[in-house]
PDB file of N, CA and C in Angstrom:
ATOM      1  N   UNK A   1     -98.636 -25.616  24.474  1.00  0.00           N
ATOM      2  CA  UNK A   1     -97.500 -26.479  24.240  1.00  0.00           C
ATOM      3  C   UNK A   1     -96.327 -25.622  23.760  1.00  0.00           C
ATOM      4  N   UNK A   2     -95.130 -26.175  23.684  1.00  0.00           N
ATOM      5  CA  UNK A   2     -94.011 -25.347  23.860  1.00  0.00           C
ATOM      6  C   UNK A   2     -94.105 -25.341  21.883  1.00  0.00           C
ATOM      7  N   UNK A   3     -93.138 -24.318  21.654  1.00  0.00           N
ATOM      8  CA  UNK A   3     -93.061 -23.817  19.619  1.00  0.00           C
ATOM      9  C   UNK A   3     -91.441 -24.476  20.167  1.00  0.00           C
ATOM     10  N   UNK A   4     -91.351 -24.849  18.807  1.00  0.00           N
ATOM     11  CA  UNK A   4     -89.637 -25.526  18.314  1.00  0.00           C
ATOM     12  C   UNK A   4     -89.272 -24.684  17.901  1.00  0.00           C
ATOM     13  N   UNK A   5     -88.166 -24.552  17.485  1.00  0.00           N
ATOM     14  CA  UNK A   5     -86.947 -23.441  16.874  1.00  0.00           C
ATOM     15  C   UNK A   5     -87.693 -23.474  15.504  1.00  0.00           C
ATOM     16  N   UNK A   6     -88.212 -24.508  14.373  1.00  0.00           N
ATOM     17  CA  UNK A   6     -88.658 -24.685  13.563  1.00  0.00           C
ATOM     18  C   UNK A   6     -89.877 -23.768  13.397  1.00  0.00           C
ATOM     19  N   UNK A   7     -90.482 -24.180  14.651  1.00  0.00           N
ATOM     20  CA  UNK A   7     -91.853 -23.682  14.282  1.00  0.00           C
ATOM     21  C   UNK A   7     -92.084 -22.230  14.331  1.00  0.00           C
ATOM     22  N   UNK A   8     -90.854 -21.492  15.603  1.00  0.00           N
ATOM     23  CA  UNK A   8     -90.505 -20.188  15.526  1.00  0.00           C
ATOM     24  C   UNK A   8     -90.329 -19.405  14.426  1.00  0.00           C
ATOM     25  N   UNK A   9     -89.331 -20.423  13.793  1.00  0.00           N
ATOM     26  CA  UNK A   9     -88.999 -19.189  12.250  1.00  0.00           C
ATOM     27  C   UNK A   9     -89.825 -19.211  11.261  1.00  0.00           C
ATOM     28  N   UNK A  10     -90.522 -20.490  11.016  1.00  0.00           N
ATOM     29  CA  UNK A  10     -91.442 -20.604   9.978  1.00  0.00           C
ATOM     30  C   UNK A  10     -92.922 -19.301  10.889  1.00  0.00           C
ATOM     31  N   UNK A  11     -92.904 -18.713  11.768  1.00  0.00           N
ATOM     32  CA  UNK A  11     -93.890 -17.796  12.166  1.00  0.00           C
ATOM     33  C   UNK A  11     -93.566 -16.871  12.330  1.00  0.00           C
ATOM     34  N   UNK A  12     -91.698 -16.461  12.189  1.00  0.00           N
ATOM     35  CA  UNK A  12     -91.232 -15.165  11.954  1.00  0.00           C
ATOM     36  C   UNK A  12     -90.978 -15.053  13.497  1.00  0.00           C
ATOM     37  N   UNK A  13     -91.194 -15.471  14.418  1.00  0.00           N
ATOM     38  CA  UNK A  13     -91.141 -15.101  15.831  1.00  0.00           C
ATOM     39  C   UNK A  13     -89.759 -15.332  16.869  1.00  0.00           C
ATOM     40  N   UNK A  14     -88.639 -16.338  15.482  1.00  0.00           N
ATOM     41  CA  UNK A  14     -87.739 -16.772  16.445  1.00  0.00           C
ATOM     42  C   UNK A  14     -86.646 -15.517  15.866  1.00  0.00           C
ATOM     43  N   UNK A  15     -85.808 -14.817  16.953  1.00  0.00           N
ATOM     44  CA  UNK A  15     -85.331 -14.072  17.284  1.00  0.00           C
ATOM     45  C   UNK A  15     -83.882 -14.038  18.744  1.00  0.00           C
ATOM     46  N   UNK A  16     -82.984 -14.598  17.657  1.00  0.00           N
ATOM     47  CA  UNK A  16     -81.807 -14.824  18.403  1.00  0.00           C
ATOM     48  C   UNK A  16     -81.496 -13.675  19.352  1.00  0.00           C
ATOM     49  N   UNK A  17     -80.945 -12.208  18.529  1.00  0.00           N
ATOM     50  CA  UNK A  17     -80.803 -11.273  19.390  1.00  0.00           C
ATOM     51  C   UNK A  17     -81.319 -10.856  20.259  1.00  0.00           C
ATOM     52  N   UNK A  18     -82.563 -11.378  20.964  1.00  0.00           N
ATOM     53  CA  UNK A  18     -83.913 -10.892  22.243  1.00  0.00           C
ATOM     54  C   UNK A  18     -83.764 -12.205  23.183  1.00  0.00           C
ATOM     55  N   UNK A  19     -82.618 -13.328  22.419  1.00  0.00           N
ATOM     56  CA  UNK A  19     -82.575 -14.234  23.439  1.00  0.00           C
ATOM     57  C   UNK A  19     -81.607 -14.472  24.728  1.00  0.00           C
ATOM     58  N   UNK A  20     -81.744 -14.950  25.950  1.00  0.00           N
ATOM     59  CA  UNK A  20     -80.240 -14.930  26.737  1.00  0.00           C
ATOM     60  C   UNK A  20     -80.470 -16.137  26.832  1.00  0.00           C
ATOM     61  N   UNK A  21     -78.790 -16.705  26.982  1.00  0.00           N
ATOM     62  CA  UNK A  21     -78.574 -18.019  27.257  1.00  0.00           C
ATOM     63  C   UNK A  21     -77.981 -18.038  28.695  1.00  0.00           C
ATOM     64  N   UNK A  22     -78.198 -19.169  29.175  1.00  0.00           N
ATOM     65  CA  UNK A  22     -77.798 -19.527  30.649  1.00  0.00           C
ATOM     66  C   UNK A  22     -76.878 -21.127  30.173  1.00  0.00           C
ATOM     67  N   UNK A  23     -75.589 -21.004  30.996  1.00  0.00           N
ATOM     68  CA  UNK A  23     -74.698 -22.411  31.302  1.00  0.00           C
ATOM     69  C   UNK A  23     -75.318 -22.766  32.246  1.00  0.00           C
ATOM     70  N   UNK A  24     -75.012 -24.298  32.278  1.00  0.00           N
ATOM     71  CA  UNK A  24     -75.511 -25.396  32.829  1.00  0.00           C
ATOM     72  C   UNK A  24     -74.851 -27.114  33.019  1.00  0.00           C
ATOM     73  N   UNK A  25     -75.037 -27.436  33.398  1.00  0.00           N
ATOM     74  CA  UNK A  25     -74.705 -29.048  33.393  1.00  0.00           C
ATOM     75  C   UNK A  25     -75.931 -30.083  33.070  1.00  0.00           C
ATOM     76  N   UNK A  26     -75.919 -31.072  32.268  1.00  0.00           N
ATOM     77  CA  UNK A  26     -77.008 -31.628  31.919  1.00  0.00           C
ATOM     78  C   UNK A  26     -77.219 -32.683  33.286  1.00  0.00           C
ATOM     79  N   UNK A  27     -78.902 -33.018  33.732  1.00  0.00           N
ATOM     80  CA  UNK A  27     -78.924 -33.779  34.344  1.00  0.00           C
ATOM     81  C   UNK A  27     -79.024 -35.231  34.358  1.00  0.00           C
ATOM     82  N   UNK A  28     -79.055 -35.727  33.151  1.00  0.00           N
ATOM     83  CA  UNK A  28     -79.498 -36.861  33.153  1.00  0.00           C
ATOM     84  C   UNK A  28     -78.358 -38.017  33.248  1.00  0.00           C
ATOM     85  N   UNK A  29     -77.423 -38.025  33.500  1.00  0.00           N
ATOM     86  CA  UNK A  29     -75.983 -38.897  33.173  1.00  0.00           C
ATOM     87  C   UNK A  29     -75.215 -38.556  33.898  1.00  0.00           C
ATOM     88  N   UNK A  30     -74.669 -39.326  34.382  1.00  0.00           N
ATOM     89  CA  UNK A  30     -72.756 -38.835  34.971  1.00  0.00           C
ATOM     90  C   UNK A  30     -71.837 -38.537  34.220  1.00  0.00           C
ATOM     91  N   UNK A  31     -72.091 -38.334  33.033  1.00  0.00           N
ATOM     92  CA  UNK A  31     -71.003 -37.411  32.207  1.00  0.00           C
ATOM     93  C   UNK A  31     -70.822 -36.067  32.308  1.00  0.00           C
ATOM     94  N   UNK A  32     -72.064 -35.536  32.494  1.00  0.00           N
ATOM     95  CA  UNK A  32     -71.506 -34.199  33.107  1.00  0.00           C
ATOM     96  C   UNK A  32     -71.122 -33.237  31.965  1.00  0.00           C
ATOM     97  N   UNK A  33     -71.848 -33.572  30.651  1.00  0.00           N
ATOM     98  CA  UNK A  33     -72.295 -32.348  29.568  1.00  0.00           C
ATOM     99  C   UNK A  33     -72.513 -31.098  29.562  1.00  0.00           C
ATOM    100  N   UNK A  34     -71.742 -29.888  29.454  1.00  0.00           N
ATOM    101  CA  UNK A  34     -72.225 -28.909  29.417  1.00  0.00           C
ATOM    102  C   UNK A  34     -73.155 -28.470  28.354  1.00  0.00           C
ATOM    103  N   UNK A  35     -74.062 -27.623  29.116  1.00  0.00           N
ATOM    104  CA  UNK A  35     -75.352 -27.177  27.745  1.00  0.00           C
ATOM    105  C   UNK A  35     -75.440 -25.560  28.299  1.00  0.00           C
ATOM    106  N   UNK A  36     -76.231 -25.101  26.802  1.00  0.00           N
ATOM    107  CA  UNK A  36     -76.189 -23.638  26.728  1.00  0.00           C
ATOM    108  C   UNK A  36     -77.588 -23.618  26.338  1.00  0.00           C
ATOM    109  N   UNK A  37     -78.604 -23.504  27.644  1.00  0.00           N
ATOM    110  CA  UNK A  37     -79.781 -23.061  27.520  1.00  0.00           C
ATOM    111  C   UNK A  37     -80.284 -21.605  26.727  1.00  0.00           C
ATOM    112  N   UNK A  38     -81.187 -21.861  25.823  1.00  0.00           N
ATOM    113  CA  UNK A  38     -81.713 -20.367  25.160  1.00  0.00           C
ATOM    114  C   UNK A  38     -83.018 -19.797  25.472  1.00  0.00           C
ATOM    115  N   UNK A  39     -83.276 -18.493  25.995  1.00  0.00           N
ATOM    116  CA  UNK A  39     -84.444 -18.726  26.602  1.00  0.00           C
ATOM    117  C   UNK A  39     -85.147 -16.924  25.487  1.00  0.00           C
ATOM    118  N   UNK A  40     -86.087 -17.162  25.371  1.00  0.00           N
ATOM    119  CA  UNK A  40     -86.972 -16.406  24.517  1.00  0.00           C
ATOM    120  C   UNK A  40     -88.606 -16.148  25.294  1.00  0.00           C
ATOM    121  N   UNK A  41     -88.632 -14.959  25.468  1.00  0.00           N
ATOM    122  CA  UNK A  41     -90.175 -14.595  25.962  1.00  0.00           C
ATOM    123  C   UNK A  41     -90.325 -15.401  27.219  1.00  0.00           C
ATOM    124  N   UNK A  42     -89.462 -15.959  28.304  1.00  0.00           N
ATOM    125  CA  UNK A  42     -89.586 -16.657  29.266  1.00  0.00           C
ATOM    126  C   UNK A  42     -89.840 -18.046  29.253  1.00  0.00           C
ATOM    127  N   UNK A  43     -89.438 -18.513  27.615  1.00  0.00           N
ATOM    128  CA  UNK A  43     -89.604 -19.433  27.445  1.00  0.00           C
ATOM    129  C   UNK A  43     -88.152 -20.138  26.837  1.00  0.00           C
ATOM    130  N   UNK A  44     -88.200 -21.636  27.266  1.00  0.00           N
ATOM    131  CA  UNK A  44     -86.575 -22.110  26.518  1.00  0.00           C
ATOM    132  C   UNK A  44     -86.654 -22.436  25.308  1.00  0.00           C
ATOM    133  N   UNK A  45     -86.628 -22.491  24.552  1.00  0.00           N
ATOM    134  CA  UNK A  45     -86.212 -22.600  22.731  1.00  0.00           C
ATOM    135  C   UNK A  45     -85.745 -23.228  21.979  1.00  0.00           C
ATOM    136  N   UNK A  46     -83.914 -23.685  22.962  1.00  0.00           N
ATOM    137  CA  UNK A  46     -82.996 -24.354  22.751  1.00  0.00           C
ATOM    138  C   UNK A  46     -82.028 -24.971  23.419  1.00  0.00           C
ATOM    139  N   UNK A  47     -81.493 -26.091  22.996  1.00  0.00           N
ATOM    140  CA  UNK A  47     -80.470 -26.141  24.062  1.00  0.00           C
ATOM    141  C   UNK A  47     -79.608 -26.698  23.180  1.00  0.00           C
ATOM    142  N   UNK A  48     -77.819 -26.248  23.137  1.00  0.00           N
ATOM    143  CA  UNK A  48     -77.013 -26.627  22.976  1.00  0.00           C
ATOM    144  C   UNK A  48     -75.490 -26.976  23.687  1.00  0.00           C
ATOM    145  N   UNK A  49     -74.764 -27.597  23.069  1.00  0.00           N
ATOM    146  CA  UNK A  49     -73.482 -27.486  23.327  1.00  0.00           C
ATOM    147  C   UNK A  49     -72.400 -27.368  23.020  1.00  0.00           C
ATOM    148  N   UNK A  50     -71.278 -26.319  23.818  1.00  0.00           N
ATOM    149  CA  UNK A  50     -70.378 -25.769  23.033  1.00  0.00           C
ATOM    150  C   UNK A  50     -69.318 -26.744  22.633  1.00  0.00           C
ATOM    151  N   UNK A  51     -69.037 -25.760  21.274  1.00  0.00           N
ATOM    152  CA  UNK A  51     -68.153 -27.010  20.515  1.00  0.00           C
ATOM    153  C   UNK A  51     -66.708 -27.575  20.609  1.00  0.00           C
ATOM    154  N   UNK A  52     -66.342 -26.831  22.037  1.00  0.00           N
ATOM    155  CA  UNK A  52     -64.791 -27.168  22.337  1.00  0.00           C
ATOM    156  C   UNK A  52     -65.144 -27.760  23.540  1.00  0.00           C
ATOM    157  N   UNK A  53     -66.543 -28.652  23.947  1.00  0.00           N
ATOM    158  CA  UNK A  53     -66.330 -29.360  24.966  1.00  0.00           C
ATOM    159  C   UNK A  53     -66.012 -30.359  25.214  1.00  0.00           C
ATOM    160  N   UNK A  54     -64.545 -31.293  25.843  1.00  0.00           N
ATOM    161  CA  UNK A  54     -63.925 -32.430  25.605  1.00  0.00           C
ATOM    162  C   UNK A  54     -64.658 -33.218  25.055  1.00  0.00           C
ATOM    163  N   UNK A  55     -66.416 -33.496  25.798  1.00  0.00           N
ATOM    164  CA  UNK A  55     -66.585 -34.628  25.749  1.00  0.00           C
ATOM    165  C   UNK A  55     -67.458 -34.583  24.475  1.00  0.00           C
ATOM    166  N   UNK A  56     -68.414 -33.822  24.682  1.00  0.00           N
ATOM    167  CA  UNK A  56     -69.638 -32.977  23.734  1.00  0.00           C
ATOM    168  C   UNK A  56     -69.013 -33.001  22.481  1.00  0.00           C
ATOM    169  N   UNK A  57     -67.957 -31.780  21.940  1.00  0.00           N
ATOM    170  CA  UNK A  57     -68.169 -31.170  20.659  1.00  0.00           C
ATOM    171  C   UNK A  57     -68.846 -30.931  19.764  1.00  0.00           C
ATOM    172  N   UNK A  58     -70.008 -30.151  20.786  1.00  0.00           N
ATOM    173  CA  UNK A  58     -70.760 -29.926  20.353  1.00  0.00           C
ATOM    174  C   UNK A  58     -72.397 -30.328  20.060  1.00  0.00           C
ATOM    175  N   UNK A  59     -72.188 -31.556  20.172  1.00  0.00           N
ATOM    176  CA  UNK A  59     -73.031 -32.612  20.044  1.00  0.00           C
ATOM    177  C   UNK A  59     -73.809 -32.954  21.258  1.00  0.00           C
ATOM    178  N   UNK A  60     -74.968 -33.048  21.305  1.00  0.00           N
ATOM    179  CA  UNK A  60     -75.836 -33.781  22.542  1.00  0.00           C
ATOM    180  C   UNK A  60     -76.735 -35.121  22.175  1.00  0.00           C
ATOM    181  N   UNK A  61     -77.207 -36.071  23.443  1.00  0.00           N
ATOM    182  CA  UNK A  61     -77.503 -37.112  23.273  1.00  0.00           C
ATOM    183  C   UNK A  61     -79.283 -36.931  23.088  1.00  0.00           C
ATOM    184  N   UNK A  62     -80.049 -37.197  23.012  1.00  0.00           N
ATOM    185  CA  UNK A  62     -81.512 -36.826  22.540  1.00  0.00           C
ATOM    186  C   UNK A  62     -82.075 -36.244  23.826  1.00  0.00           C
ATOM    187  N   UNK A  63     -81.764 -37.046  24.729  1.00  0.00           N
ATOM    188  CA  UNK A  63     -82.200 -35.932  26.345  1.00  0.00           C
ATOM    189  C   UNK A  63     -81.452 -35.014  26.745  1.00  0.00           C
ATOM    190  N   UNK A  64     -80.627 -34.556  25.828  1.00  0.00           N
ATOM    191  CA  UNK A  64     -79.605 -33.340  26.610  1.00  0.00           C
ATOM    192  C   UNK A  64     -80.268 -32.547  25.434  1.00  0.00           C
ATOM    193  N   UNK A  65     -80.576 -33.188  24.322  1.00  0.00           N
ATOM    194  CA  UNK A  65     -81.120 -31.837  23.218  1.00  0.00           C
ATOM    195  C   UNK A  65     -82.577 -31.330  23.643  1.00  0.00           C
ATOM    196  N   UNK A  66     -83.315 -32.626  23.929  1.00  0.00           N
ATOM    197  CA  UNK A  66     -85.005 -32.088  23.679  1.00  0.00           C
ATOM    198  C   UNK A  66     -85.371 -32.251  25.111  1.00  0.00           C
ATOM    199  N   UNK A  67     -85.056 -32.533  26.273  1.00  0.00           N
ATOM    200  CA  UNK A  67     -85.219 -33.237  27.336  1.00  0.00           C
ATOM    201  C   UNK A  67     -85.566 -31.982  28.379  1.00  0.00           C
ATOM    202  N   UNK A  68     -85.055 -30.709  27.607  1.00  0.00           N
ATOM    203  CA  UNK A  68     -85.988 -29.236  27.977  1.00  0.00           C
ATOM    204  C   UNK A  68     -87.781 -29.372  27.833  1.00  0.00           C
ATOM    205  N   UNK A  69     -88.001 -30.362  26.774  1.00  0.00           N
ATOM    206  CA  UNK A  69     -89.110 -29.988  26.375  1.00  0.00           C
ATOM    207  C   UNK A  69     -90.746 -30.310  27.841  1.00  0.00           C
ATOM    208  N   UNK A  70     -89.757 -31.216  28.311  1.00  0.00           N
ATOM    209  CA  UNK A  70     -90.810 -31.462  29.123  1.00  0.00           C
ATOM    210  C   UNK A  70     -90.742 -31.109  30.846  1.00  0.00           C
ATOM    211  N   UNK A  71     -89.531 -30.154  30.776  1.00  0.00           N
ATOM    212  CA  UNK A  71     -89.462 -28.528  31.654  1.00  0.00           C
ATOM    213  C   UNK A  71     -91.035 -27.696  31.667  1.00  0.00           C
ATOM    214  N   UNK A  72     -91.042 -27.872  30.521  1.00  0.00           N
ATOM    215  CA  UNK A  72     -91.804 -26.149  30.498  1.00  0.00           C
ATOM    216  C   UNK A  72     -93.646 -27.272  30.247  1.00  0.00           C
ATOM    217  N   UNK A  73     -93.647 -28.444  29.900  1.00  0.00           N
ATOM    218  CA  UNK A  73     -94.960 -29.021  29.973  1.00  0.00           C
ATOM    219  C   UNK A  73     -95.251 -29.197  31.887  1.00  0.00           C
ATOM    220  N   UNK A  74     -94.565 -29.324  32.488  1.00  0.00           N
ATOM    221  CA  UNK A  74     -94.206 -29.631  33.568  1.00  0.00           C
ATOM    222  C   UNK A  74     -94.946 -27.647  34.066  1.00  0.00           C
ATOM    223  N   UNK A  75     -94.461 -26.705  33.972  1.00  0.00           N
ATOM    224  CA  UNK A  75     -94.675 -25.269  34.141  1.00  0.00           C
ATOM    225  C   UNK A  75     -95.891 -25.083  33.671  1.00  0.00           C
ATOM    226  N   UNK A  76     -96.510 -25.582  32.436  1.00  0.00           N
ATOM    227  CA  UNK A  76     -97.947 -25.069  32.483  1.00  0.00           C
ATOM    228  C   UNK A  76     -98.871 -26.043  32.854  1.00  0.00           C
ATOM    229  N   UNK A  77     -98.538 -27.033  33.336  1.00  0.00           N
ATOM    230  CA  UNK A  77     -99.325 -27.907  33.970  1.00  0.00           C
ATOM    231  C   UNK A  77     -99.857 -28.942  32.974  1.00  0.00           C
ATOM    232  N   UNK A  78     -99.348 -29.014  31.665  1.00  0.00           N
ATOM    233  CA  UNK A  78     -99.755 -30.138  30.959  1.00  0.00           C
ATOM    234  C   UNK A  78     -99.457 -31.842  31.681  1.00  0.00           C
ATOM    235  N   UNK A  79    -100.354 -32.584  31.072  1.00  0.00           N
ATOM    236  CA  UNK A  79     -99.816 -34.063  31.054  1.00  0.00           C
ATOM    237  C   UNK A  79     -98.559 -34.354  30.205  1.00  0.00           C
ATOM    238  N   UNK A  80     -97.580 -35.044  31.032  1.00  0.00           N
ATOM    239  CA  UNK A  80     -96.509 -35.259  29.861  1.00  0.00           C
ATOM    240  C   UNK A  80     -96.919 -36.813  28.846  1.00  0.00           C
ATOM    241  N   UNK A  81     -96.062 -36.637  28.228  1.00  0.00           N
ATOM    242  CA  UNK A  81     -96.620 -37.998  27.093  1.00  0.00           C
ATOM    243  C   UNK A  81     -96.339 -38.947  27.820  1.00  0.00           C
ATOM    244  N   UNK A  82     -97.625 -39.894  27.424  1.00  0.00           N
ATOM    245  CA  UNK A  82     -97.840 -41.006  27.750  1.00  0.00           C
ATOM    246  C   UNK A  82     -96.399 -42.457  27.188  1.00  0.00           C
ATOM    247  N   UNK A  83     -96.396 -43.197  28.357  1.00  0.00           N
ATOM    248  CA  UNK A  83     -94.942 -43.755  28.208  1.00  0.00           C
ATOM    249  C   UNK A  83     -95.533 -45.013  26.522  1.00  0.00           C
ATOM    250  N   UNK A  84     -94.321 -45.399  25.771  1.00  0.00           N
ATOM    251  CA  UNK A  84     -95.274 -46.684  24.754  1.00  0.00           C
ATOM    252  C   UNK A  84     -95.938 -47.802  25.048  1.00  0.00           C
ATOM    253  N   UNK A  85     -97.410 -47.719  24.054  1.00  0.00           N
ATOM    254  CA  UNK A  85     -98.018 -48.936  24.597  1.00  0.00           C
ATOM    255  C   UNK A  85     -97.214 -50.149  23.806  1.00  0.00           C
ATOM    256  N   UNK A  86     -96.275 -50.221  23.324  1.00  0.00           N
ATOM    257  CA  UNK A  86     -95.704 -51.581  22.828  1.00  0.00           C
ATOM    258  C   UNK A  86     -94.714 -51.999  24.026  1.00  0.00           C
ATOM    259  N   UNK A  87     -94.612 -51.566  25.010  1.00  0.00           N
ATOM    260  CA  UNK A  87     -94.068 -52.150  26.322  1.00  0.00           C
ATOM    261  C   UNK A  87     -94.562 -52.110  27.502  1.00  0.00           C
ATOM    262  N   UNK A  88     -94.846 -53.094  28.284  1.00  0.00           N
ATOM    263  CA  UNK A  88     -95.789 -53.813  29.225  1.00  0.00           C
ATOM    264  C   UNK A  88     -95.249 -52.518  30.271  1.00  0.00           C
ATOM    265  N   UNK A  89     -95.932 -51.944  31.116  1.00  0.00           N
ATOM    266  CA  UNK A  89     -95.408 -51.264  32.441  1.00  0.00           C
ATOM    267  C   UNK A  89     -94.384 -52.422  33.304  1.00  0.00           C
ATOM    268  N   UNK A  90     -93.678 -51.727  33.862  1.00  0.00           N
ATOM    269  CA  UNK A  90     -93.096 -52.691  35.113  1.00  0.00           C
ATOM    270  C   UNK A  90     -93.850 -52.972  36.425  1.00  0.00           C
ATOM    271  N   UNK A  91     -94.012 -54.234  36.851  1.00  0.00           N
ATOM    272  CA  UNK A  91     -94.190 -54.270  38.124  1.00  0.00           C
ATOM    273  C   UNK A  91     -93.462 -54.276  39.175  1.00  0.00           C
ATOM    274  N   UNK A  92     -93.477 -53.318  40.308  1.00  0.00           N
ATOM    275  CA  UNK A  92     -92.587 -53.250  41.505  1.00  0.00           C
ATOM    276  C   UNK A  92     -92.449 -54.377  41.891  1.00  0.00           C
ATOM    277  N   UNK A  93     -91.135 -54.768  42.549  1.00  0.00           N
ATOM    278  CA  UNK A  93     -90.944 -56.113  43.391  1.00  0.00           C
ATOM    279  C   UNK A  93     -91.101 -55.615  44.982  1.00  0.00           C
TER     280      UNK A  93
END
């Protein structure tokens, strides 16, 4: 499973200077968010956005922050999380 930025430093392992970031556009919306992917050991880490962006400043919506996370579950072949059982599935029409 993927380590958080959290879980990095509390193990001594997170290490800004060994990281490169890649620009991007977020996919999930027609707003059209720029994000600044961080990638560490071939792995992503982080994602932010820069703080002079009209719409952003900085700020992302919960799938533009963590919405990496299930990139890289997707790459090692995990199951992603199961959707909540406090809402019925949909049935197709």
């Amino acid at each position: 499973m993927f380590k958080s930025e959290y879980d990095m430093r509390q193990a001594g392992t997170w290490n800004e200077s060994n990281q490169t970031q890649t620009d991007t556009i977020c996919p999930y919306c027609g707003v059209g968010c720029d994000l600044t992917v961080h990638q560490q050991d071939g792995q992503i880490v982080r994602v932010t956005s820069p703080l002079d962006h009209s719409v952003t400043h900085g700020n992302l919506c919960i799938k533009g922050r963590f919405g990496w996370q299930f990139v890289q579950i997707r790459e090692k072949g995990l199951e992603a999380p199961a959707p909540s059982p406090a809402l019925p599935p949909q049935e197709k029409k």
